[in-house]
PDB file of N, CA and C in Angstrom:
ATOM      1  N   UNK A   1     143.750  24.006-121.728  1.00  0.00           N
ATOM      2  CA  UNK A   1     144.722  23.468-120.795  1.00  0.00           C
ATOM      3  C   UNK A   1     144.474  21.964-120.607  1.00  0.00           C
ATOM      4  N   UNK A   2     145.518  21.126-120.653  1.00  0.00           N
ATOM      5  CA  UNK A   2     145.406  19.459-120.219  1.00  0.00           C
ATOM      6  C   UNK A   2     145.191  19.477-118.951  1.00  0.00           C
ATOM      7  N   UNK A   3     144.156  18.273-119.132  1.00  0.00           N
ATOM      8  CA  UNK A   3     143.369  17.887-117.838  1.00  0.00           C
ATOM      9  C   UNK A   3     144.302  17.187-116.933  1.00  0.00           C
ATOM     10  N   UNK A   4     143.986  17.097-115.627  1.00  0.00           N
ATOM     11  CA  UNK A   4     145.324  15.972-115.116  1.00  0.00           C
ATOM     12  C   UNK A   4     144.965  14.966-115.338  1.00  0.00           C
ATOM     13  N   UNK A   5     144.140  13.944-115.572  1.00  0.00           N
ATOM     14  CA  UNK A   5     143.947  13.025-116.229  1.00  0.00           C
ATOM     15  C   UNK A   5     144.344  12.655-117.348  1.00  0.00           C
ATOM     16  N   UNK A   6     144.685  13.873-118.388  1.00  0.00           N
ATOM     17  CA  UNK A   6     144.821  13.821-119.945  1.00  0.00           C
ATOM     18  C   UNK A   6     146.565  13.581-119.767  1.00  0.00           C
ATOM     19  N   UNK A   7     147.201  14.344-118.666  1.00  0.00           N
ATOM     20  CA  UNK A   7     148.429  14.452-118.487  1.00  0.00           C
ATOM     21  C   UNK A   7     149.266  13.097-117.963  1.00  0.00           C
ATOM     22  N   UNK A   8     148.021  12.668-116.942  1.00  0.00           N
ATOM     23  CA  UNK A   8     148.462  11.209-116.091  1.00  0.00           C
ATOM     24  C   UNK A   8     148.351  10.043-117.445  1.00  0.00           C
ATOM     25  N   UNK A   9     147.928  10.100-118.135  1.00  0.00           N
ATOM     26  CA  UNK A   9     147.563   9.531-118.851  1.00  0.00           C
ATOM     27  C   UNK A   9     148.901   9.457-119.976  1.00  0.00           C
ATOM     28  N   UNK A  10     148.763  10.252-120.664  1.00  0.00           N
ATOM     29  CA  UNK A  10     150.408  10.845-121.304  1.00  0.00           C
ATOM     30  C   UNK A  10     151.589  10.470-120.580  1.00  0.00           C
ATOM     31  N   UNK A  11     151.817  10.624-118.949  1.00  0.00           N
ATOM     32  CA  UNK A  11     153.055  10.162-118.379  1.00  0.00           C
ATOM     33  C   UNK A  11     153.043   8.497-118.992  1.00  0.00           C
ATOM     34  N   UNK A  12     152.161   8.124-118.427  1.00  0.00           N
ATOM     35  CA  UNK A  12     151.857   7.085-118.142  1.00  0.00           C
ATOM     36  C   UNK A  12     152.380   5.686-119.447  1.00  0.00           C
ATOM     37  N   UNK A  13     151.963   6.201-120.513  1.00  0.00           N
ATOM     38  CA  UNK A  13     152.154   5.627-122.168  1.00  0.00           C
ATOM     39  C   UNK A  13     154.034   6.258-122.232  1.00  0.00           C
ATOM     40  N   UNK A  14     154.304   7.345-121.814  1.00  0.00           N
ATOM     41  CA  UNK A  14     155.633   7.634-122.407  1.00  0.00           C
ATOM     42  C   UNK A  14     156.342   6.888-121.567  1.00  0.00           C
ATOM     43  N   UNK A  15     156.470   6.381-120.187  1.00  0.00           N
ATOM     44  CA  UNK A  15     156.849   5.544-119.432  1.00  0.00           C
ATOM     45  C   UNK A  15     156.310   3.710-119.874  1.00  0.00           C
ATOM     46  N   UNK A  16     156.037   3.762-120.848  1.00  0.00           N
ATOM     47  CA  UNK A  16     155.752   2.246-121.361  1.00  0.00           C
ATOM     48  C   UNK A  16     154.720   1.676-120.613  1.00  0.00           C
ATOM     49  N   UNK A  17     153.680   2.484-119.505  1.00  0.00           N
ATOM     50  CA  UNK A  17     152.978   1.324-118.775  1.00  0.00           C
ATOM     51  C   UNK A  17     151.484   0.991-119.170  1.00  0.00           C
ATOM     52  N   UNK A  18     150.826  -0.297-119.212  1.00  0.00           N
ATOM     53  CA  UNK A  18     150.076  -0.406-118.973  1.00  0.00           C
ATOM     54  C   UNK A  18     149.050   0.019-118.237  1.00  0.00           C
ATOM     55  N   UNK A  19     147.688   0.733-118.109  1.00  0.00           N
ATOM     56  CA  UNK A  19     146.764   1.090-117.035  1.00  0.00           C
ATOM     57  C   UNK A  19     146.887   0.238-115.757  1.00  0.00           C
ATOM     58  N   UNK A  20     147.186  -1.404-116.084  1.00  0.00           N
ATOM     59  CA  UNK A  20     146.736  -2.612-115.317  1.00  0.00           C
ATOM     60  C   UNK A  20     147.918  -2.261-114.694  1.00  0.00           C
ATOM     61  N   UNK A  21     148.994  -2.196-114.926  1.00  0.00           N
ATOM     62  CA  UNK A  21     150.307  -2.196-114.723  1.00  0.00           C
ATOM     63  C   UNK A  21     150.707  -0.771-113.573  1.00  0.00           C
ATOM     64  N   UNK A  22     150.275  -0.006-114.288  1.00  0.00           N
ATOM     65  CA  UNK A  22     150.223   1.375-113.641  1.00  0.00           C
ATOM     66  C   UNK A  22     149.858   1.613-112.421  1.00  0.00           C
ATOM     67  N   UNK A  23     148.180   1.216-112.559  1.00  0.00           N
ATOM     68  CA  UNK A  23     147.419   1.114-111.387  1.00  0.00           C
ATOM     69  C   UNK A  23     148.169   0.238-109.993  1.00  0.00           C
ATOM     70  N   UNK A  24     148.374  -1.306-110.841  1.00  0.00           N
ATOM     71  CA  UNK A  24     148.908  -2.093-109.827  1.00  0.00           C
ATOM     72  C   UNK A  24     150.241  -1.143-108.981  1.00  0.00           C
ATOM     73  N   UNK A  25     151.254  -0.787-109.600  1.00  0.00           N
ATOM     74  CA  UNK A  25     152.517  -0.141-108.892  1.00  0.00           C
ATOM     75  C   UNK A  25     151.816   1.392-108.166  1.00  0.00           C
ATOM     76  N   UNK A  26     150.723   1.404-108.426  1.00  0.00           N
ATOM     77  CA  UNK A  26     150.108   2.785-107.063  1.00  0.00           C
ATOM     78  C   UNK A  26     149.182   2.297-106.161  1.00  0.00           C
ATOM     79  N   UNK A  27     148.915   0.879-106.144  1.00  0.00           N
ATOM     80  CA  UNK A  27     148.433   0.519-105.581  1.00  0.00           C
ATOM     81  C   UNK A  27     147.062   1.038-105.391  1.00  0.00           C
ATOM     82  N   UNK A  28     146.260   1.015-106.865  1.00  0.00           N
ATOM     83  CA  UNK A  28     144.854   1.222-106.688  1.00  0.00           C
ATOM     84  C   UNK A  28     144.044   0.631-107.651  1.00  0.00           C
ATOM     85  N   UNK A  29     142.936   0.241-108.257  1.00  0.00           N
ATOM     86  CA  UNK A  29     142.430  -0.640-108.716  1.00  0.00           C
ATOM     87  C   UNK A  29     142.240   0.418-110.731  1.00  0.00           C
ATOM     88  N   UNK A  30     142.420  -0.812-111.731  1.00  0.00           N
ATOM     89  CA  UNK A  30     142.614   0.123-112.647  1.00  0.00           C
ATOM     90  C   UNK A  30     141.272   0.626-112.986  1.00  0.00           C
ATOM     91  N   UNK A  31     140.432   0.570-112.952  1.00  0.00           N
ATOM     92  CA  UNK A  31     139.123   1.390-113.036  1.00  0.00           C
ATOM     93  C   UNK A  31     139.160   2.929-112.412  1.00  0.00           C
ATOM     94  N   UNK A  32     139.937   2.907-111.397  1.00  0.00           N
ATOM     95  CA  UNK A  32     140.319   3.938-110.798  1.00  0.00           C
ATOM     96  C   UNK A  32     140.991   4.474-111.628  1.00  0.00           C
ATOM     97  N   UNK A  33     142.220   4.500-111.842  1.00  0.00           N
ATOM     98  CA  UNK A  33     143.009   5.110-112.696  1.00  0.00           C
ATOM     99  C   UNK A  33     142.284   5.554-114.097  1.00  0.00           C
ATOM    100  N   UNK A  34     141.753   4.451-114.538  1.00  0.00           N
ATOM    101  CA  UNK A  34     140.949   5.124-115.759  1.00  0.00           C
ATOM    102  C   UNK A  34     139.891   5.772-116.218  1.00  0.00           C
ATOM    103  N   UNK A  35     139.644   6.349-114.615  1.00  0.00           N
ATOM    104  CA  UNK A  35     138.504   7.003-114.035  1.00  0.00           C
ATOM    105  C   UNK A  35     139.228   8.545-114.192  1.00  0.00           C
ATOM    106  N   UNK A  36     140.245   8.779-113.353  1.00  0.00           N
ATOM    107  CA  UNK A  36     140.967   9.919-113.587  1.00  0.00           C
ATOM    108  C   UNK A  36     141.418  10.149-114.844  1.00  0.00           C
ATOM    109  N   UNK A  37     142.020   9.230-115.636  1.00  0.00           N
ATOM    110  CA  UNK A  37     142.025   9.729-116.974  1.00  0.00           C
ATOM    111  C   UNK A  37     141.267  10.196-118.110  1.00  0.00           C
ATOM    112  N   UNK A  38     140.102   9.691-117.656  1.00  0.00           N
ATOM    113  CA  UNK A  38     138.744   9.867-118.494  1.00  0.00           C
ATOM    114  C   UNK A  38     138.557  11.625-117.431  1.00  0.00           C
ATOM    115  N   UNK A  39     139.094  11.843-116.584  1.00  0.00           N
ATOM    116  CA  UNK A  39     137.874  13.218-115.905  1.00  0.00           C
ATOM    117  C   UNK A  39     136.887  12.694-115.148  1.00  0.00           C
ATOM    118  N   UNK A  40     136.446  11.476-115.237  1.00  0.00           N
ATOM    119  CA  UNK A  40     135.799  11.390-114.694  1.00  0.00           C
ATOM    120  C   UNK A  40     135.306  11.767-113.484  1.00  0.00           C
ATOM    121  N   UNK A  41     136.291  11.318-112.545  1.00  0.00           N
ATOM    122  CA  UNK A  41     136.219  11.930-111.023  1.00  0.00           C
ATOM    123  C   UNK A  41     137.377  13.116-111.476  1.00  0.00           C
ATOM    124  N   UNK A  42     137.820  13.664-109.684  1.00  0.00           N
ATOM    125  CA  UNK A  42     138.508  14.555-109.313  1.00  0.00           C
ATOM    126  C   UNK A  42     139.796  13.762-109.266  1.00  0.00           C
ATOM    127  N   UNK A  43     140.803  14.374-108.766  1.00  0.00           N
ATOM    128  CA  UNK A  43     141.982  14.243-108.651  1.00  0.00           C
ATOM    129  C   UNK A  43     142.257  13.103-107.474  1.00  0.00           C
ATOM    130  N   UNK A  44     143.171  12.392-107.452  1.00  0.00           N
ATOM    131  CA  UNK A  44     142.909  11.497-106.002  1.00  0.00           C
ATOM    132  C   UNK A  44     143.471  12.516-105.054  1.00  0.00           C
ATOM    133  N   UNK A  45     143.715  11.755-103.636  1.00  0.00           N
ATOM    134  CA  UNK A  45     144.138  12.024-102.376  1.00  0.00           C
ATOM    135  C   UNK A  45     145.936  12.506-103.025  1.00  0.00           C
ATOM    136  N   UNK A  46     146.160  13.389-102.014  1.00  0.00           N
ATOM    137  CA  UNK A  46     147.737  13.810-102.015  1.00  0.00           C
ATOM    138  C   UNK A  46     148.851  12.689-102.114  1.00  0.00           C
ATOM    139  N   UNK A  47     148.087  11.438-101.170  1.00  0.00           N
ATOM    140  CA  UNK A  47     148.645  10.477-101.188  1.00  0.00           C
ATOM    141  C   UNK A  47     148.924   9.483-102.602  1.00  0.00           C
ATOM    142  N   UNK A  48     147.978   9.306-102.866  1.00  0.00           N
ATOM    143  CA  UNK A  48     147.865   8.287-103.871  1.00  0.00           C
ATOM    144  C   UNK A  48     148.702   9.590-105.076  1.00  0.00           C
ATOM    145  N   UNK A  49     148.503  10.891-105.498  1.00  0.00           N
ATOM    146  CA  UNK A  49     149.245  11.864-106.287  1.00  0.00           C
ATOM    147  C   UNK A  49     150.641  11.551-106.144  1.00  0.00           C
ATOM    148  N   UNK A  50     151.565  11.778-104.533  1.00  0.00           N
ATOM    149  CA  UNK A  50     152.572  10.927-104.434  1.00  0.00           C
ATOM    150  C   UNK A  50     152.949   9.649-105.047  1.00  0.00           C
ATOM    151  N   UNK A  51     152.001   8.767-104.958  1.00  0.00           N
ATOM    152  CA  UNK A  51     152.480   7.409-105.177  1.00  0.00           C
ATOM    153  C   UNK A  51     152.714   6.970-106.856  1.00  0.00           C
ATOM    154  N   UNK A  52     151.456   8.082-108.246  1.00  0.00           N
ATOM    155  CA  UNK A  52     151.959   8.204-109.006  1.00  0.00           C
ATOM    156  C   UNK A  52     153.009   8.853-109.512  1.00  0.00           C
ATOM    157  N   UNK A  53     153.594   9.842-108.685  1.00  0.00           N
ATOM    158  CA  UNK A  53     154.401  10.824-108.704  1.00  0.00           C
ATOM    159  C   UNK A  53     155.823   9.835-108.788  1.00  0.00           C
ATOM    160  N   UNK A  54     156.006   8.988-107.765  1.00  0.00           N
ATOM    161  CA  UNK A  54     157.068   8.152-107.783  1.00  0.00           C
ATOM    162  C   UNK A  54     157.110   7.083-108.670  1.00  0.00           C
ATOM    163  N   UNK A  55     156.204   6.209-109.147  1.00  0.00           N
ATOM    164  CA  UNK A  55     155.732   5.597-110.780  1.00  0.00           C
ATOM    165  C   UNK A  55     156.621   5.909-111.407  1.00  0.00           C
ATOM    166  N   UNK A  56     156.017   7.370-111.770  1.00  0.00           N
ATOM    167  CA  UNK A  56     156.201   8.374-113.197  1.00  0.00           C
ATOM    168  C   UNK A  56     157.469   8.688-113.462  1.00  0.00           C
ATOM    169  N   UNK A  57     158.310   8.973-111.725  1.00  0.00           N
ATOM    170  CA  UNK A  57     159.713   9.644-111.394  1.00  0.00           C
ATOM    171  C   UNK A  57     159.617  10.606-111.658  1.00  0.00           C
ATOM    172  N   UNK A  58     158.298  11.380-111.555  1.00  0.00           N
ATOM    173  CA  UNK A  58     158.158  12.716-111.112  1.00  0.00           C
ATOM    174  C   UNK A  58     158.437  13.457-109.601  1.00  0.00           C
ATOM    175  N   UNK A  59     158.975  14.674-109.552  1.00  0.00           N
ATOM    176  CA  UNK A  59     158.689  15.282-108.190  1.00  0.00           C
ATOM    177  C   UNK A  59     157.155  15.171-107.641  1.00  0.00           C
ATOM    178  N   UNK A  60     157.200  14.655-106.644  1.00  0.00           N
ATOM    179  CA  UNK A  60     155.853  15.060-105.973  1.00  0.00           C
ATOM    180  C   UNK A  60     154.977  16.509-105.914  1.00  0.00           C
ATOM    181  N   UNK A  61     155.793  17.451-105.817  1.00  0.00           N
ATOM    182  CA  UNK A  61     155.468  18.233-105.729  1.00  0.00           C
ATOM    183  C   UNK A  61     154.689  19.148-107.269  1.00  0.00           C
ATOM    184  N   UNK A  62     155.234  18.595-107.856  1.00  0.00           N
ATOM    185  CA  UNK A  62     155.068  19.333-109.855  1.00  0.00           C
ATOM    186  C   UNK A  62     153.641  18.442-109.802  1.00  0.00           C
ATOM    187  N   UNK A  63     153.630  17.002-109.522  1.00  0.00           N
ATOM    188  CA  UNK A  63     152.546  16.301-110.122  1.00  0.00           C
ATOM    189  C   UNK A  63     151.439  16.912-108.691  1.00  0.00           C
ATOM    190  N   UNK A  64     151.524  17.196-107.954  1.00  0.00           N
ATOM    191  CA  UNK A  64     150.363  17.732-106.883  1.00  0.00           C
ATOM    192  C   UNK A  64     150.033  19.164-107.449  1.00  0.00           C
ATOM    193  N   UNK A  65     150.739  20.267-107.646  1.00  0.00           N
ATOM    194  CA  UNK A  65     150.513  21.110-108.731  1.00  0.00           C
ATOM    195  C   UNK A  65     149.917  21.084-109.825  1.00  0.00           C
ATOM    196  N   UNK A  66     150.211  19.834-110.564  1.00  0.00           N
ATOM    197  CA  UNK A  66     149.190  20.137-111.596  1.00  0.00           C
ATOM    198  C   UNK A  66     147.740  19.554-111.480  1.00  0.00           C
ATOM    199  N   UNK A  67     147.603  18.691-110.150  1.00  0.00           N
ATOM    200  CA  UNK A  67     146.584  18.245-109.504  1.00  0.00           C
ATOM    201  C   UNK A  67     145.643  19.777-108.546  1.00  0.00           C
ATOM    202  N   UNK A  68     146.108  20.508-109.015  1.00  0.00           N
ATOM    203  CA  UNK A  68     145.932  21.850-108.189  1.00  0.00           C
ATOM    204  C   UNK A  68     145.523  21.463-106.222  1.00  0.00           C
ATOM    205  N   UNK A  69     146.714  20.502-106.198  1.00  0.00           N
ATOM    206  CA  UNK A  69     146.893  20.076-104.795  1.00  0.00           C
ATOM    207  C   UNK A  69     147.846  20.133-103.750  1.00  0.00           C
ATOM    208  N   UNK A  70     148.480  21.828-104.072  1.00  0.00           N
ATOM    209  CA  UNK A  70     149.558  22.381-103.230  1.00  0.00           C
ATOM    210  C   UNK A  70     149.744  22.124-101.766  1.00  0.00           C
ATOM    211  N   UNK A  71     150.638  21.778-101.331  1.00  0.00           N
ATOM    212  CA  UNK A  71     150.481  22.171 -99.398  1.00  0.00           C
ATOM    213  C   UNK A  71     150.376  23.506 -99.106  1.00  0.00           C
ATOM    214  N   UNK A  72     149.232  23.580 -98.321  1.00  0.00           N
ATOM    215  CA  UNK A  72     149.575  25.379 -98.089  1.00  0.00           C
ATOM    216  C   UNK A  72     150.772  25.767 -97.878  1.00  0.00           C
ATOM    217  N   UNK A  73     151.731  24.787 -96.907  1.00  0.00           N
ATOM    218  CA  UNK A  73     153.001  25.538 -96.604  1.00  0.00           C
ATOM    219  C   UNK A  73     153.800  26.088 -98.286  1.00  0.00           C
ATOM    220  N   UNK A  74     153.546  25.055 -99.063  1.00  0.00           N
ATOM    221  CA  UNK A  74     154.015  25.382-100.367  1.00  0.00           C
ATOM    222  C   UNK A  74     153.077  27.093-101.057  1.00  0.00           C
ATOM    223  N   UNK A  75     152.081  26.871-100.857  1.00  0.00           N
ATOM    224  CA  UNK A  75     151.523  28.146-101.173  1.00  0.00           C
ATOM    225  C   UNK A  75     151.921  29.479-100.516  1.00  0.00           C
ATOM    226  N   UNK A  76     152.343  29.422 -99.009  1.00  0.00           N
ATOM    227  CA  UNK A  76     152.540  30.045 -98.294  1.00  0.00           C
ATOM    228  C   UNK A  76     154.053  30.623 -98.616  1.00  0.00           C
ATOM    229  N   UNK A  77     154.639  29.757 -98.979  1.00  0.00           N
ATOM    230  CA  UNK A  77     156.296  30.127 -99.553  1.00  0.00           C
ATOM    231  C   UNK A  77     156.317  30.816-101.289  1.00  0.00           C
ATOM    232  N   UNK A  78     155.517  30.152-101.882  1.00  0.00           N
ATOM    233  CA  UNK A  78     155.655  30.339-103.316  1.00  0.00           C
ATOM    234  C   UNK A  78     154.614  32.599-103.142  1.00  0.00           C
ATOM    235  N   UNK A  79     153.871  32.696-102.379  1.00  0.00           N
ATOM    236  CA  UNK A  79     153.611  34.270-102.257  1.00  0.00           C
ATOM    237  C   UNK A  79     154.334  34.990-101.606  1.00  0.00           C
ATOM    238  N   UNK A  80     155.163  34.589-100.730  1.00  0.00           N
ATOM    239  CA  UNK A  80     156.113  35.400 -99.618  1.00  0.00           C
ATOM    240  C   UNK A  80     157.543  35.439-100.901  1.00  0.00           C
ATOM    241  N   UNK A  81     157.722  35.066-101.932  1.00  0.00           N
ATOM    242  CA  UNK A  81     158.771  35.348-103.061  1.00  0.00           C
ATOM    243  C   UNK A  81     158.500  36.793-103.366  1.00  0.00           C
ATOM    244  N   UNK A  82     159.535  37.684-103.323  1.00  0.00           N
ATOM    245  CA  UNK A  82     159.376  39.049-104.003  1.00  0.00           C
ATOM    246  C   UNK A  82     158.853  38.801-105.587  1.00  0.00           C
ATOM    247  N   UNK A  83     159.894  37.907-106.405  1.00  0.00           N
ATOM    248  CA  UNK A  83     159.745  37.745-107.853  1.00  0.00           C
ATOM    249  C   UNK A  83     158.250  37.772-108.236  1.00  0.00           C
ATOM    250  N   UNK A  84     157.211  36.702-107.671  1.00  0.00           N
ATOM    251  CA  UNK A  84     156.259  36.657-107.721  1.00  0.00           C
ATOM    252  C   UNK A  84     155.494  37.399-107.994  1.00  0.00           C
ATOM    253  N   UNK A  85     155.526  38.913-106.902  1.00  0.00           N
ATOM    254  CA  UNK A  85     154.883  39.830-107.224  1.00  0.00           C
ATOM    255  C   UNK A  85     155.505  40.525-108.281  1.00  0.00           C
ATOM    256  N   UNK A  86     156.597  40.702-108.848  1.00  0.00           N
ATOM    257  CA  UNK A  86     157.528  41.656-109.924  1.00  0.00           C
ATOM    258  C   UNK A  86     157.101  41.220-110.938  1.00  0.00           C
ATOM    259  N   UNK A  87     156.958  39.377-111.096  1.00  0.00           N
ATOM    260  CA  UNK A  87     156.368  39.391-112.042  1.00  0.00           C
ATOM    261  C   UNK A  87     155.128  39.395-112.803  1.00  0.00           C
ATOM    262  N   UNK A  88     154.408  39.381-111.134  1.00  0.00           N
ATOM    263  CA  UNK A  88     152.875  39.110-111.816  1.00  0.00           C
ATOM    264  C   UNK A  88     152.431  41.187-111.707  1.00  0.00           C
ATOM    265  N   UNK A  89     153.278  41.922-111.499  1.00  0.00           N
ATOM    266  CA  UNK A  89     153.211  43.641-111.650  1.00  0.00           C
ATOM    267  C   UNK A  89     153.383  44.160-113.578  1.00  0.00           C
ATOM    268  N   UNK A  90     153.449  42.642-113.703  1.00  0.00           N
ATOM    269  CA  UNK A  90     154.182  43.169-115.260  1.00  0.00           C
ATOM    270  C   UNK A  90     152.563  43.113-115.945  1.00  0.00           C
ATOM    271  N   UNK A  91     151.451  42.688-115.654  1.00  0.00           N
ATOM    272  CA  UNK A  91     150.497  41.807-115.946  1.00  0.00           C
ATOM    273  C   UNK A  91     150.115  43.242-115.760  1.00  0.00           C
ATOM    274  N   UNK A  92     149.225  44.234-116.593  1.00  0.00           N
ATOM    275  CA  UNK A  92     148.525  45.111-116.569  1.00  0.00           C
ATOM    276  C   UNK A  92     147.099  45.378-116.114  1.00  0.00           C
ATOM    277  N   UNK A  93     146.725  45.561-114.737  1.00  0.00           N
ATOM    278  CA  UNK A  93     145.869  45.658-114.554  1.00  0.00           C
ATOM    279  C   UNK A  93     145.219  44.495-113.723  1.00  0.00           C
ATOM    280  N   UNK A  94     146.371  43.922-113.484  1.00  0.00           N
ATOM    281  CA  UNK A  94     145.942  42.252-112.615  1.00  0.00           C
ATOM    282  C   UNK A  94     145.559  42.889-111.171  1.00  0.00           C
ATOM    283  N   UNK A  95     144.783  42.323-110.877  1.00  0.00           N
ATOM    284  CA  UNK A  95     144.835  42.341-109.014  1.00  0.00           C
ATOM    285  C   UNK A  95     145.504  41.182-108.501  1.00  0.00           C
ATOM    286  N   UNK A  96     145.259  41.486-106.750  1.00  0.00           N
ATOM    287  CA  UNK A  96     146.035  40.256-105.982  1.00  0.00           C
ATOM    288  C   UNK A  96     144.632  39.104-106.469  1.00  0.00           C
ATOM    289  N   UNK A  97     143.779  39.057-106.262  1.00  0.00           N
ATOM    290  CA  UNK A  97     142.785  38.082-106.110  1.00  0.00           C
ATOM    291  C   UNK A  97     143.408  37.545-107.725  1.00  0.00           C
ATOM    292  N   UNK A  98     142.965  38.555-109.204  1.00  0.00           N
ATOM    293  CA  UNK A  98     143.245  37.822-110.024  1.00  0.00           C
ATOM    294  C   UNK A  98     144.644  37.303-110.324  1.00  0.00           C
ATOM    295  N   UNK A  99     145.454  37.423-109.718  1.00  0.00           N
ATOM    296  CA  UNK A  99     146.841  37.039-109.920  1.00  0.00           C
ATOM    297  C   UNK A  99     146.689  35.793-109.129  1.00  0.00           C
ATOM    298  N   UNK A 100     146.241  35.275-108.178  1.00  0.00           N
ATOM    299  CA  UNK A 100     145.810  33.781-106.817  1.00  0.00           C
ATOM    300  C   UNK A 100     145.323  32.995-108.046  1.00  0.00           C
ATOM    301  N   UNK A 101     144.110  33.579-108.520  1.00  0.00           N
ATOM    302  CA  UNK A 101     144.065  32.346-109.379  1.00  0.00           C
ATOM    303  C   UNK A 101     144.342  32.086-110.736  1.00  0.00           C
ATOM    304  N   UNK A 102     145.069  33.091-111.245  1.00  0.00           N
ATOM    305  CA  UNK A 102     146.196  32.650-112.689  1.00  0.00           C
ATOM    306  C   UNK A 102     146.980  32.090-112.200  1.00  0.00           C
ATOM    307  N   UNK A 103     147.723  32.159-111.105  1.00  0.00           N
ATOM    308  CA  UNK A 103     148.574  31.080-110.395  1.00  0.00           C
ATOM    309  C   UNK A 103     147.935  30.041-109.747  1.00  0.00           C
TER     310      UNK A 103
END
């Protein structure tokens, strides 16, 4: 699976930008940025995820996801879906716990 770094990284070149460039329009220093792209660190703050999110002209919400940085309220809505469970019933032998974290 791509890292979010490997992914931020990928937006980032298909949108024509520079790291220097990049960084500057999220307003964080590019060492930073090329810190997350390397893995190095973790994922930033929700905030700063937003702020590349709007960069990129991504939804906020898809790029905090793949930051595995949901709002609970978002978690809280995405399990209260019937589908959810119908489809994760198709999964033979899944439990609730292992179905939480395949999702």
């Amino acid at each position: 699976m791509q890292t979010f770094g490997t992914f931020i990284r990928q937006e980032r070149q298909l949108n024509n930008l520079t790291l220097r460039k990049f960084a500057e329009l999220v307003g964080v220093a590019p060492s930073y940025i090329s810190n997350i792209e390397s893995s190095a660190i973790v994922p930033p703050s929700e905030e700063v995820i937003c702020r590349m999110a709007h960069v990129l002209g991504m939804r906020e919400a898809s790029l905090l996801a793949r930051a595995g940085k949901l709002k609970a309220s978002t978690l809280t809505w995405f399990w209260a879906q019937p589908i959810v469970w119908e489809t994760l019933g198709c999964a033979s032998g899944m439990t609730e716990a292992d179905a939480r974290m395949f999702v």
